[in-house]
Protein backbone atom coordinates (compact mmCIF):
# COMPACT_ATOMS: atom_id res chain seq x y z
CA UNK A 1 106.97 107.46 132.86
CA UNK A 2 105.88 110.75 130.99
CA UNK A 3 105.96 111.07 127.67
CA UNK A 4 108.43 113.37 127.40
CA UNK A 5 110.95 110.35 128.71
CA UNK A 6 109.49 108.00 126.34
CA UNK A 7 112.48 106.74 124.08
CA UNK A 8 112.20 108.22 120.28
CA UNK A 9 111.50 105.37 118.64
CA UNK A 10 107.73 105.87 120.41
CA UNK A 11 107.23 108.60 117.11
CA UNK A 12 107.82 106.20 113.80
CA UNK A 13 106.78 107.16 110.79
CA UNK A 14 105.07 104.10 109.17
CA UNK A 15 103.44 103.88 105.27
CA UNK A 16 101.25 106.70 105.87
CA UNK A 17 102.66 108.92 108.83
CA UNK A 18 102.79 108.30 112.46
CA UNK A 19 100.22 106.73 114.49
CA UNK A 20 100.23 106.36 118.21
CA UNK A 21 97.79 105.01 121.38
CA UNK A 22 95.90 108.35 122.52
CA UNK A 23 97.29 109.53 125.93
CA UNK A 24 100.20 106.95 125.44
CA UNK A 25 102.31 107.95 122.93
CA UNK A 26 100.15 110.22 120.56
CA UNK A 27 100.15 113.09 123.08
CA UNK A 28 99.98 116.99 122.97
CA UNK A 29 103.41 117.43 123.38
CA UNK A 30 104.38 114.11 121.28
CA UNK A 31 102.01 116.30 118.42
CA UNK A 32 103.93 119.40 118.65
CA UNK A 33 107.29 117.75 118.61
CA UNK A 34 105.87 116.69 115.16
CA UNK A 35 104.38 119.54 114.04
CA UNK A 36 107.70 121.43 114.62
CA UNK A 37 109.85 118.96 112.69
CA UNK A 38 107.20 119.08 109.94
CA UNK A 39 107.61 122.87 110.19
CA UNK A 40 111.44 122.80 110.11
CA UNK A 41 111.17 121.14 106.52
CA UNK A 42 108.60 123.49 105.63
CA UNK A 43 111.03 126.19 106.06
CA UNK A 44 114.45 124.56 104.52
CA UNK A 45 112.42 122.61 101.47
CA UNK A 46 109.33 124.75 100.73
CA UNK A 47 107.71 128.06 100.18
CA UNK A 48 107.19 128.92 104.23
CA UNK A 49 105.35 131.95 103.06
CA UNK A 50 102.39 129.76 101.02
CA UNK A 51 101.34 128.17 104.62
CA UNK A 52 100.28 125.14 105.47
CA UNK A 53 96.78 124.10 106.03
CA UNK A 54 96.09 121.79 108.93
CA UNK A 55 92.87 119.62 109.25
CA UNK A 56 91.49 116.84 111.21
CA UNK A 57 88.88 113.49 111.36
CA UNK A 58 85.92 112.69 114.00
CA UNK A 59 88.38 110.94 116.63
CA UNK A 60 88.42 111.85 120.20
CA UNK A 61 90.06 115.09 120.68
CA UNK A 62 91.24 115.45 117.27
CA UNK A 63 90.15 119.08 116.76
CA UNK A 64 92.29 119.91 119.97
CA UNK A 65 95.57 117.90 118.52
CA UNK A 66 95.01 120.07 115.43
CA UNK A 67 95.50 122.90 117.68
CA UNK A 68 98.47 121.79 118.67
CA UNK A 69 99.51 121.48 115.82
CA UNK A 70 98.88 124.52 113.82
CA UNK A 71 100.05 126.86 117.10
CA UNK A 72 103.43 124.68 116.63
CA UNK A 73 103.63 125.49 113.06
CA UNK A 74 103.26 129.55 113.94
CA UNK A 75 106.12 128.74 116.06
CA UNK A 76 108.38 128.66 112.85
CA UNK A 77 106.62 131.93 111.67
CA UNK A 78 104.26 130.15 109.24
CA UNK A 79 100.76 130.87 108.32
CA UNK A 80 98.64 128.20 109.39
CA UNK A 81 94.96 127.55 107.78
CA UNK A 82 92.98 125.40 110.57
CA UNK A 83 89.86 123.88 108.80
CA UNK A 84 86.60 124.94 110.49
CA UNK A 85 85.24 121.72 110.51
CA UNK A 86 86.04 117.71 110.40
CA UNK A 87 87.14 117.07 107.01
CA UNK A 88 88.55 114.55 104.88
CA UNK A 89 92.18 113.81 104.39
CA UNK A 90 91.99 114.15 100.60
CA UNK A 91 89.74 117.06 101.15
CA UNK A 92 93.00 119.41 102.27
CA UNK A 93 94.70 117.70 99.62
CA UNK A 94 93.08 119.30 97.05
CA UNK A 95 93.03 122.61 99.29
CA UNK A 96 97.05 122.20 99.23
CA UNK A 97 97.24 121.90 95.69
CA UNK A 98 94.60 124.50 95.06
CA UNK A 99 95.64 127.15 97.20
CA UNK A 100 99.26 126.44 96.37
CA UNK A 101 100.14 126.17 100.29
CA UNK A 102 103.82 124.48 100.77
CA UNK A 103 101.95 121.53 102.58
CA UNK A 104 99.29 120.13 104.80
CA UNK A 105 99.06 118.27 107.95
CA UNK A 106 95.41 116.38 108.57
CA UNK A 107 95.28 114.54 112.33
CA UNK A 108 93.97 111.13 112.05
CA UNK A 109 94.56 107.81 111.89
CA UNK A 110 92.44 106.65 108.93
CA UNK A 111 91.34 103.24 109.67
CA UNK A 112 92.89 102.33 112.54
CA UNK A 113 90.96 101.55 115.93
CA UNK A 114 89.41 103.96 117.92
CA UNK A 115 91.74 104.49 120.88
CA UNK A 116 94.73 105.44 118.11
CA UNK A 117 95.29 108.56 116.37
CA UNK A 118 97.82 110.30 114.00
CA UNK A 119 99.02 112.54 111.90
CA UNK A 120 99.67 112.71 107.79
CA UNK A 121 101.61 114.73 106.36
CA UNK A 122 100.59 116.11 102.78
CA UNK A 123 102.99 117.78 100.41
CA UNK A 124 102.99 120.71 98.42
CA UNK A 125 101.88 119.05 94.68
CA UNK A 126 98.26 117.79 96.90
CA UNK A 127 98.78 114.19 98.06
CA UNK A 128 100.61 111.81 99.91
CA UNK A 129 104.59 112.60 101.26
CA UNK A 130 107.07 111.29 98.93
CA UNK A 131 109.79 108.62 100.33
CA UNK A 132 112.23 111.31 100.33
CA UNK A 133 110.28 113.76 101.76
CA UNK A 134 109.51 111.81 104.24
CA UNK A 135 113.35 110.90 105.20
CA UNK A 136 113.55 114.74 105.56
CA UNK A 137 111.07 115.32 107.95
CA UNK A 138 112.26 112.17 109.77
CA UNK A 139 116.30 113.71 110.22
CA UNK A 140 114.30 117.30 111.49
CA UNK A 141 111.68 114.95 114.07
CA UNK A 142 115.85 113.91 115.32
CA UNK A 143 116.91 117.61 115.76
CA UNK A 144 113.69 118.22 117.45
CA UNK A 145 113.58 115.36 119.94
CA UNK A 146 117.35 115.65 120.75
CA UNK A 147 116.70 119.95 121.11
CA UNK A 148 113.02 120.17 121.91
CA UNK A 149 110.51 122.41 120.57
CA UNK A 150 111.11 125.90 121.42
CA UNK A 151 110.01 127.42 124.60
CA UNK A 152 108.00 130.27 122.59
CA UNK A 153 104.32 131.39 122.50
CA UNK A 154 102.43 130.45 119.75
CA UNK A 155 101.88 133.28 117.58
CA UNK A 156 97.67 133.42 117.12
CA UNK A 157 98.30 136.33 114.03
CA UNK A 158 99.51 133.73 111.51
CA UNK A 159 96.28 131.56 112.61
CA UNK A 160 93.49 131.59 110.05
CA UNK A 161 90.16 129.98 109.61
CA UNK A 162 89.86 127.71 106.81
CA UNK A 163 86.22 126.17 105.25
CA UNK A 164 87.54 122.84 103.44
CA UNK A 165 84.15 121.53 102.51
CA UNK A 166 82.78 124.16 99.88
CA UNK A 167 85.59 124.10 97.29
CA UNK A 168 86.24 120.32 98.12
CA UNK A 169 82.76 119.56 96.86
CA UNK A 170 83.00 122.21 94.00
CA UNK A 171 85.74 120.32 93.29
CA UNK A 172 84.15 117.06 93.02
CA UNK A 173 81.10 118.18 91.24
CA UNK A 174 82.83 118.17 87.90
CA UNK A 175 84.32 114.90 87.83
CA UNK A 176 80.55 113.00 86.85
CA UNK A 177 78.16 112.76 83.71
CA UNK A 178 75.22 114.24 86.52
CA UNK A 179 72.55 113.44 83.80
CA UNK A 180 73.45 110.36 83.15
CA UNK A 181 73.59 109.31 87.18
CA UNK A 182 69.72 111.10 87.45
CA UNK A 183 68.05 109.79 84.56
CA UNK A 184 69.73 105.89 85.76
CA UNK A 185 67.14 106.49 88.80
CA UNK A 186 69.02 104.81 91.13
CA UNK A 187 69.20 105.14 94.98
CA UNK A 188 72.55 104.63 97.12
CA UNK A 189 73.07 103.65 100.22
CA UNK A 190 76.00 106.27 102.12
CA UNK A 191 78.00 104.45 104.73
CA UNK A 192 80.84 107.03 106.44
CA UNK A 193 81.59 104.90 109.51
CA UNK A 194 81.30 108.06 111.68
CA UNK A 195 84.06 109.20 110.05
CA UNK A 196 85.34 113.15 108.10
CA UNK A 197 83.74 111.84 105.10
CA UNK A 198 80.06 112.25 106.79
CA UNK A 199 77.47 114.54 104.78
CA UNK A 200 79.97 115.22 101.71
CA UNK A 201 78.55 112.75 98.76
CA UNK A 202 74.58 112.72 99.96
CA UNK A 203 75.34 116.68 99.80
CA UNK A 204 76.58 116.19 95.94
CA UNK A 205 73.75 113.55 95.27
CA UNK A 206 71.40 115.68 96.98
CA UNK A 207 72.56 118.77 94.69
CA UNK A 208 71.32 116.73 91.72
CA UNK A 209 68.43 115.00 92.78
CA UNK A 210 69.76 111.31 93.35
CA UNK A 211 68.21 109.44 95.63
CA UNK A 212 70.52 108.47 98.75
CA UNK A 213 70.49 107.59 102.32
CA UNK A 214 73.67 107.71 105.01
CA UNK A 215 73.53 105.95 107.81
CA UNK A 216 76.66 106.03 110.34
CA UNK A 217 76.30 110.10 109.66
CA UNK A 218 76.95 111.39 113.15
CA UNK A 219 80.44 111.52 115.00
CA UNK A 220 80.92 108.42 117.35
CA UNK A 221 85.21 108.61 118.52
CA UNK A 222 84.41 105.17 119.50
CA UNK A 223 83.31 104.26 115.55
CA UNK A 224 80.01 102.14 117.25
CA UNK A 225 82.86 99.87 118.62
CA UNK A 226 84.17 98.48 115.07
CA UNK A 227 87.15 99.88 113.28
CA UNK A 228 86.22 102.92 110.78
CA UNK A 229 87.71 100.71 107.84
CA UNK A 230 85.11 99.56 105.02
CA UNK A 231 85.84 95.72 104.79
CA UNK A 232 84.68 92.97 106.63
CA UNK A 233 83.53 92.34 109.30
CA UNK A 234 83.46 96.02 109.91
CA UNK A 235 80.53 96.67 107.32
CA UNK A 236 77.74 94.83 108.73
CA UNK A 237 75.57 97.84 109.40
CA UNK A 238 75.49 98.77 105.24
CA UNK A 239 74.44 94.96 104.81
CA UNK A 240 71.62 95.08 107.25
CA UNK A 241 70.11 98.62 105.49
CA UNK A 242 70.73 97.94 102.21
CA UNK A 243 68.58 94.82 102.64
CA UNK A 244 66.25 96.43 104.07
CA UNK A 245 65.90 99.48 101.79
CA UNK A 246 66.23 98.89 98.29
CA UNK A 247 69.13 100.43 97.38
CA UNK A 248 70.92 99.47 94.17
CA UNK A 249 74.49 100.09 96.18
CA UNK A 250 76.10 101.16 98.83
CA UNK A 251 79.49 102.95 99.46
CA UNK A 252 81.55 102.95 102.40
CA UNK A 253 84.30 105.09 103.62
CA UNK A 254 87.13 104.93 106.10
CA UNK A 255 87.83 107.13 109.26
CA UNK A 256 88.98 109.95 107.17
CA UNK A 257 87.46 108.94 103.75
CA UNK A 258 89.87 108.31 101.61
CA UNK A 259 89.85 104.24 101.11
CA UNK A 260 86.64 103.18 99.59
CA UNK A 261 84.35 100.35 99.93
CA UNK A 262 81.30 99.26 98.13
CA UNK A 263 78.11 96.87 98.39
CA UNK A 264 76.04 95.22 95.63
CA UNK A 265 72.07 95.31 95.98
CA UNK A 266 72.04 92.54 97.91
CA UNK A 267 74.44 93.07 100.27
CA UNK A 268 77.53 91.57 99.13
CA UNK A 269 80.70 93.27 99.65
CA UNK A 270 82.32 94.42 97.21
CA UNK A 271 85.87 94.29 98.38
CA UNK A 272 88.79 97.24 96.90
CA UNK A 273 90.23 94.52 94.36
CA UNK A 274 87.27 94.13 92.51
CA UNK A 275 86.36 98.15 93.11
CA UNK A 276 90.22 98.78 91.68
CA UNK A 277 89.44 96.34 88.61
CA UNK A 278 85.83 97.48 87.86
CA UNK A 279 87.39 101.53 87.56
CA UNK A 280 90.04 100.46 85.47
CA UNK A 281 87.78 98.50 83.13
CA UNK A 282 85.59 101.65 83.00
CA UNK A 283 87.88 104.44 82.46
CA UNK A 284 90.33 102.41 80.36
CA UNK A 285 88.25 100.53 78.71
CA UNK A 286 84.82 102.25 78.29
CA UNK A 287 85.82 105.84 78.97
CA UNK A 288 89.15 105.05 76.63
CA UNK A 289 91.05 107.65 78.78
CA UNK A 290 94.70 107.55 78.24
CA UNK A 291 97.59 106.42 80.67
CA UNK A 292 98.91 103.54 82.79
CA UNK A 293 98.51 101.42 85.70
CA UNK A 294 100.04 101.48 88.89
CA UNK A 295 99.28 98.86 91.96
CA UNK A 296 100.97 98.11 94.86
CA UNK A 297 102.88 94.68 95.69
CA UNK A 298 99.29 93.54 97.17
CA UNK A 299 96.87 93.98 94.70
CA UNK A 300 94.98 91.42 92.43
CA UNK A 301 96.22 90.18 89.51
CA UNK A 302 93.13 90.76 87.49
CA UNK A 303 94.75 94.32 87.35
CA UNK A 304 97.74 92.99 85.55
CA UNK A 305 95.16 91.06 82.95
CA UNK A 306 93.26 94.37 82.42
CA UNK A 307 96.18 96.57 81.85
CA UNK A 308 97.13 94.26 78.90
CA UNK A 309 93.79 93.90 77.69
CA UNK A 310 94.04 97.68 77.32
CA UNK A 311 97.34 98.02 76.06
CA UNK A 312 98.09 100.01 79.51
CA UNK A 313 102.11 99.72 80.96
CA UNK A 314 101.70 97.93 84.65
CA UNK A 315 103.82 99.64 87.37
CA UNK A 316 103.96 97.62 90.60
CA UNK A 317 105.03 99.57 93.50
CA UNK A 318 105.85 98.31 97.61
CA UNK A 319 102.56 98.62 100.08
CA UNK A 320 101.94 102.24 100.46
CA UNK A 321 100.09 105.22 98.38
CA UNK A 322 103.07 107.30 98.65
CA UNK A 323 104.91 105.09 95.90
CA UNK A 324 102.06 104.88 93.93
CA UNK A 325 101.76 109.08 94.14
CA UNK A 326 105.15 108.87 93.16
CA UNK A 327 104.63 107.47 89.81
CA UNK A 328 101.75 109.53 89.52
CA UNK A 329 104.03 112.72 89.53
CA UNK A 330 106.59 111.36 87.30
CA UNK A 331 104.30 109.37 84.77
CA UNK A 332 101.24 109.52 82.95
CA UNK A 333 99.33 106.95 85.26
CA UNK A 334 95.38 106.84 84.45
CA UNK A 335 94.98 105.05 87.52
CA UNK A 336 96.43 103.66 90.86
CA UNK A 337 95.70 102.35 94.09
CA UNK A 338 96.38 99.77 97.22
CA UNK A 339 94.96 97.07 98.73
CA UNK A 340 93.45 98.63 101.26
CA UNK A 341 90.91 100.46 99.17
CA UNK A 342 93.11 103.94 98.37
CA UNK A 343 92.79 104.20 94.88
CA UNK A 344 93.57 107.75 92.93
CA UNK A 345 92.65 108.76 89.32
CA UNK A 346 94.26 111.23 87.21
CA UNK A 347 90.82 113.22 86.75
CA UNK A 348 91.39 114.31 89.80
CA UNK A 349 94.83 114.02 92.55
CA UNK A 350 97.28 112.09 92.46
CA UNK A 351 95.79 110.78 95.63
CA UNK A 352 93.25 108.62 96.99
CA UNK A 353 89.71 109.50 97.46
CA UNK A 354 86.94 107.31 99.03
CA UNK A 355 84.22 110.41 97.55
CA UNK A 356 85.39 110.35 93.88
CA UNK A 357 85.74 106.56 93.79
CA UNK A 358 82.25 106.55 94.94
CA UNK A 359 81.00 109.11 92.46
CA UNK A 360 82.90 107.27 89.47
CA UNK A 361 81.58 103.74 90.45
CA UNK A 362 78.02 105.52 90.21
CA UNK A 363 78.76 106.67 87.03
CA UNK A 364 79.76 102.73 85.81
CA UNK A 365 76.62 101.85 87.30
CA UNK A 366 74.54 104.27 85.72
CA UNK A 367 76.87 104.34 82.22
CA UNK A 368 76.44 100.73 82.10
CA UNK A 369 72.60 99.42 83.87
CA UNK A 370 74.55 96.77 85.22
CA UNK A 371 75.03 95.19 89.08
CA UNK A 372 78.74 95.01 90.69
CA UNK A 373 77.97 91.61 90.61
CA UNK A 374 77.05 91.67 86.95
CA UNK A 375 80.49 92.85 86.02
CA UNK A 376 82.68 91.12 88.27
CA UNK A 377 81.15 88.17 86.59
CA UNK A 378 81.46 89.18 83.21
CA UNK A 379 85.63 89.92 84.37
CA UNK A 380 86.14 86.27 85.85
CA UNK A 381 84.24 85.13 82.67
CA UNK A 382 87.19 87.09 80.75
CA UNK A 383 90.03 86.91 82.89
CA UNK A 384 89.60 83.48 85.01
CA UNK A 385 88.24 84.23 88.70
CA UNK A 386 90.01 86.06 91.07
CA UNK A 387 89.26 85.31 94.64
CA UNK A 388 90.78 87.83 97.33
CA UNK A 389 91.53 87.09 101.34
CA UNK A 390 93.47 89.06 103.71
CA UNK A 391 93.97 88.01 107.98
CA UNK A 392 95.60 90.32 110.07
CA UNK A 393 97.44 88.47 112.76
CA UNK A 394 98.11 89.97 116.41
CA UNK A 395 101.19 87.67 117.57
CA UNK A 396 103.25 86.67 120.24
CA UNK A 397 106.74 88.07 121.09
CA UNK A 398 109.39 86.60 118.13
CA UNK A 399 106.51 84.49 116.18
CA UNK A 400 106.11 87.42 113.19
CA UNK A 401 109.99 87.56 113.15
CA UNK A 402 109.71 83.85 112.58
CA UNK A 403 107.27 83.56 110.31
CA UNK A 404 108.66 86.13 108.19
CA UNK A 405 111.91 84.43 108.05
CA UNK A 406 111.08 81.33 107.76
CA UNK A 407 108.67 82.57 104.20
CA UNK A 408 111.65 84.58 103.51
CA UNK A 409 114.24 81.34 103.18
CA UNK A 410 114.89 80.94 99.45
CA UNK A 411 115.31 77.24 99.98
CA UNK A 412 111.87 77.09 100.58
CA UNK A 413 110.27 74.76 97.92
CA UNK A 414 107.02 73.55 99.43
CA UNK A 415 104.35 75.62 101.84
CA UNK A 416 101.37 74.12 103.26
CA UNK A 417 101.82 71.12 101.23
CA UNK A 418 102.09 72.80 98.02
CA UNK A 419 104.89 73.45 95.96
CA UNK A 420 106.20 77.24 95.62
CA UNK A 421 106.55 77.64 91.98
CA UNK A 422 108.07 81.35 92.20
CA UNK A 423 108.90 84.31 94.91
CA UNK A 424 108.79 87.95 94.73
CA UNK A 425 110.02 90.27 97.95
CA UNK A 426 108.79 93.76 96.27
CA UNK A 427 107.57 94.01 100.23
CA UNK A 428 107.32 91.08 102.33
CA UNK A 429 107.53 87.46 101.13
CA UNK A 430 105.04 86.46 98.40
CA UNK A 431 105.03 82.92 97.06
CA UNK A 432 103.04 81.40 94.23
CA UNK A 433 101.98 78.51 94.91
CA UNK A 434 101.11 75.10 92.55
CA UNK A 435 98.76 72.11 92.70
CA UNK A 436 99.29 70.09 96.34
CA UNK A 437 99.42 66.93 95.52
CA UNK A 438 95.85 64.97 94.49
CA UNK A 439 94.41 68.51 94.99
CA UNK A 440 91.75 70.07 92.41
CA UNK A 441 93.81 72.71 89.73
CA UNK A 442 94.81 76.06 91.70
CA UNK A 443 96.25 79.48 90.81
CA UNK A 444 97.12 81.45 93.10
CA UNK A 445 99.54 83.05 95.34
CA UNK A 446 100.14 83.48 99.52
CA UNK A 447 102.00 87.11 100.67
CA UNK A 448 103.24 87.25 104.04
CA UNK A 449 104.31 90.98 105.59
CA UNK A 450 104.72 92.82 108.59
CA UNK A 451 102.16 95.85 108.96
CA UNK A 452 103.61 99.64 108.53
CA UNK A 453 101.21 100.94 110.47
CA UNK A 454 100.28 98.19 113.48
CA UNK A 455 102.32 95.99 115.33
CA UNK A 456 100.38 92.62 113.25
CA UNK A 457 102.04 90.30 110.54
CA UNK A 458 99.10 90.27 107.45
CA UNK A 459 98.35 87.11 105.29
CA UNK A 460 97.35 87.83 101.61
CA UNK A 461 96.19 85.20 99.41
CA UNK A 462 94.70 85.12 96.07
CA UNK A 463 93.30 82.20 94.17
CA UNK A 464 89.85 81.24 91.53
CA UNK A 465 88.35 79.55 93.91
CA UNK A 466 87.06 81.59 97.29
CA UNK A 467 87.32 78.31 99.47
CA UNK A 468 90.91 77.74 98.09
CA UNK A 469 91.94 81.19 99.35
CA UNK A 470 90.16 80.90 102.67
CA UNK A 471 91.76 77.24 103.09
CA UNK A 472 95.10 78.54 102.79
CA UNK A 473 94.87 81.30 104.74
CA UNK A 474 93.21 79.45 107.67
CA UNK A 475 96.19 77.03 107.19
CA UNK A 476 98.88 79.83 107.09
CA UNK A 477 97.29 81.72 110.33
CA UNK A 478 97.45 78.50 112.15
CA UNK A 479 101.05 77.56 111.04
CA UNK A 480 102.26 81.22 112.00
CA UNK A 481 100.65 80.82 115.55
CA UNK A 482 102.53 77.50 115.58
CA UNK A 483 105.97 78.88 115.49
């Protein structure tokens, strides 16, 4: 079957735009079917005139989908900017919002396995598309699918050239005390994952004489055979150099660099709760910048204890930046992010950034002559510990829609022995749980959701003890298989 007889429901627009199998369903014409319903709002809901900037990440071909789409987008009679170069997805952002362009459209697929790709959609105020935003270009993708694209040339006069990287890092090189970071004399370890990020923060650390090394620089569409996403078990690589090369840290980036992950001295992981928790504690606490807090449904509660420590209003939002860019528009939000790693900061977008979060956890590093380690143990010292897990479960046909409802059963009043001592369903099913019986003192909590992106269920858990959380969610991955 072709793809242009695939049923519609083969383009869905997940938490963070639509993501398809290369040469299945994430085709050329697939692309330009999207392009030209992203071009349709454009013209009805924006300033067509402004243009729309169009990037891409390292992925196979990904340069040529951008094509595709930008010679879609002339189709409507708008002026496309087609980045030069691989760039990051928070990279033409910041060009949107700085060039005033009525939107931007970056292929990729983030984190997601190599044989996937996608596209993202940003909006006109530089960041992530709004719910209803999105709903819009969703009822113009149904016009276009039901009509087709039409059967026009593209029109190569409204195409221009567009260099993301130079104003991007311009950008960036005012967010940092630089003197403080050089006289610290500390050297960083620079993990991209072959992905858009590549080059970008050595270039700024470079600039200013700190001492760095990437490794993962060069671009691999098949990501060395792991998943560009910077947790477990993905980062292995960082561990074995920083090991080996005394660094005091390492950062890591996803596909298209804008979820973060970091590494202590000795090659512990330092996963996006604790990177989330250390920020706020810095910029809230020792910074004393104003505004709130914003997390998705996901997130660790040490957040919640922080933002009352510092007299900062907690929003909680469902899984997905785009809600937590939301309340960034319409509130005074100091800083927000996701599970996942995507966290944003009002010194800069109201988007996430892998770079920035890498250049402000420098600065806590250098600001405070102090491990990740050191801190995170100076929070659970504070706050109680706060032990993260997440499995991502590929499942057989009905068993998610099982698991999900049997979670999602209010008469529920015991799971894996324990009892469930509350529920929230912000997004998906989470359940605190209490003490099993004859079982050592736990706090802690179990969520249960279907992916947005990926066709997985994903177990969240959250404890103060880290064999607690990986007990339960051994015990939950094995009851889900069960069903």
């Amino acid at each position: 079957m072709s793809s242009g007889t695939r049923p519609e429901v083969t383009i869905k627009f997940g938490t963070d735009g639509w993501r398809g199998v290369i040469g299945d369903d994430f085709t050329h014409e697939n692309v330009r079917t999207v392009a030209y319903a992203i071009a349709r709002y454009v013209v009805r809901a924006e300033n067509p005139e402004a243009g729309v900037l169009v990037g891409y990440d390292n992925r196979y071909a990904s340069e040529h989908f951008a094509r595709t789409a930008a010679d879609a987008l002339t189709l409507a009679g708008i002026p496309v900017y087609l980045a030069e170069h691989s760039s990051p997805t928070p990279a033409i952002s910041l060009l949107v919002r700085q060039r005033r362009a009525a939107g931007g459209i970056v292929i990729t697929a983030s984190h997601n396995p190599a044989k996937w790709n996608g596209m993202k959609y940003k909006a006109s105020y530089g960041s992530t598309a709004l719910p209803s935003i999105v709903a819009q270009i969703e009822q113009e993708l149904a016009a276009v699918q039901s009509g087709g694209v039409p059967a026009l040339p593209p029109r190569p006069a409204l195409l221009h050239s567009l260099d993301v990287r130079a104003p991007y890092l311009d950008a960036l090189d005012k967010l940092v005390d630089w003197d403080r970071l050089k006289s610290a004399g500390f050297r960083f370890l620079i993990d991209p994952m072959h992905g858009s990020g590549a080059g970008l923060l050595k270039s700024l650390f470079d600039r200013h004489g700190i001492a760095c090394a990437e490794i993962r620089g060069h671009r691999d569409p098949l990501f060395g055979g792991a998943n560009p996403e910077p947790i477990e078990p993905h980062i292995e690589p960082a561990r074995v150099a920083i090991r080996g090369g005394q660094f005091h840290a390492g950062f890591l980036m996803d596909g298209d660099a804008d979820r973060i992950g970091a590494m202590d001295s000795d090659g512990a992981f330092i996963n996006p709760h604790q990177i989330f928790s250390i920020l706020l504690w810095h910029l809230a606490g020792t910074r004393n910048i104003p505004g709130d807090v914003a997390k998705t449904f996901s997130v660790t509660k040490l957040v919640d204890k922080l933002a009352a420590k510092f007299g900062r209003k907690l929003y909680e939002t469902p899984v997905g930046f785009k809600y937590i860019c939301e309340l960034m528009l319409e509130r005074d939000i100091l800083i927000g992010g996701e599970e996942s790693g995507g966290i944003g900061a009002r010194l800069h977008l109201p988007e996430r950034d892998a770079t920035v979060c890498a250049l402000l956890l420098a600065e806590v590093l250098a600001w405070h002559r102090k491990s990740f380690g050191e801190i995170i143990r100076e929070l659970h010292k504070e706050f109680g510990e706060h032990h993260y897990g997440r499995v991502d479960l590929t499942l057989g046909p009905g068993q998610k829609e099982k698991a999900l409802e049997h979670v999602g059963n209010r008469t529920l009043s015991t799971f894996l022995d324990a009892p469930v001592r509350n529920r929230e369903d912000l997004d998906g099913v989470k359940l605190y749980l209490g003490d099993a019986a004859g079982s050592p003192r736990q706090e802690g909590w179990i969520m249960v959701r279907g992916s947005g992106t990926e066709p997985m269920l994903r177990l969240y858990a959250e404890t103060n003890a880290a064999a607690t959380t990986r007990q339960i969610l051994d015990r939950a991955a094995a009851f889900v298989r069960s069903l």
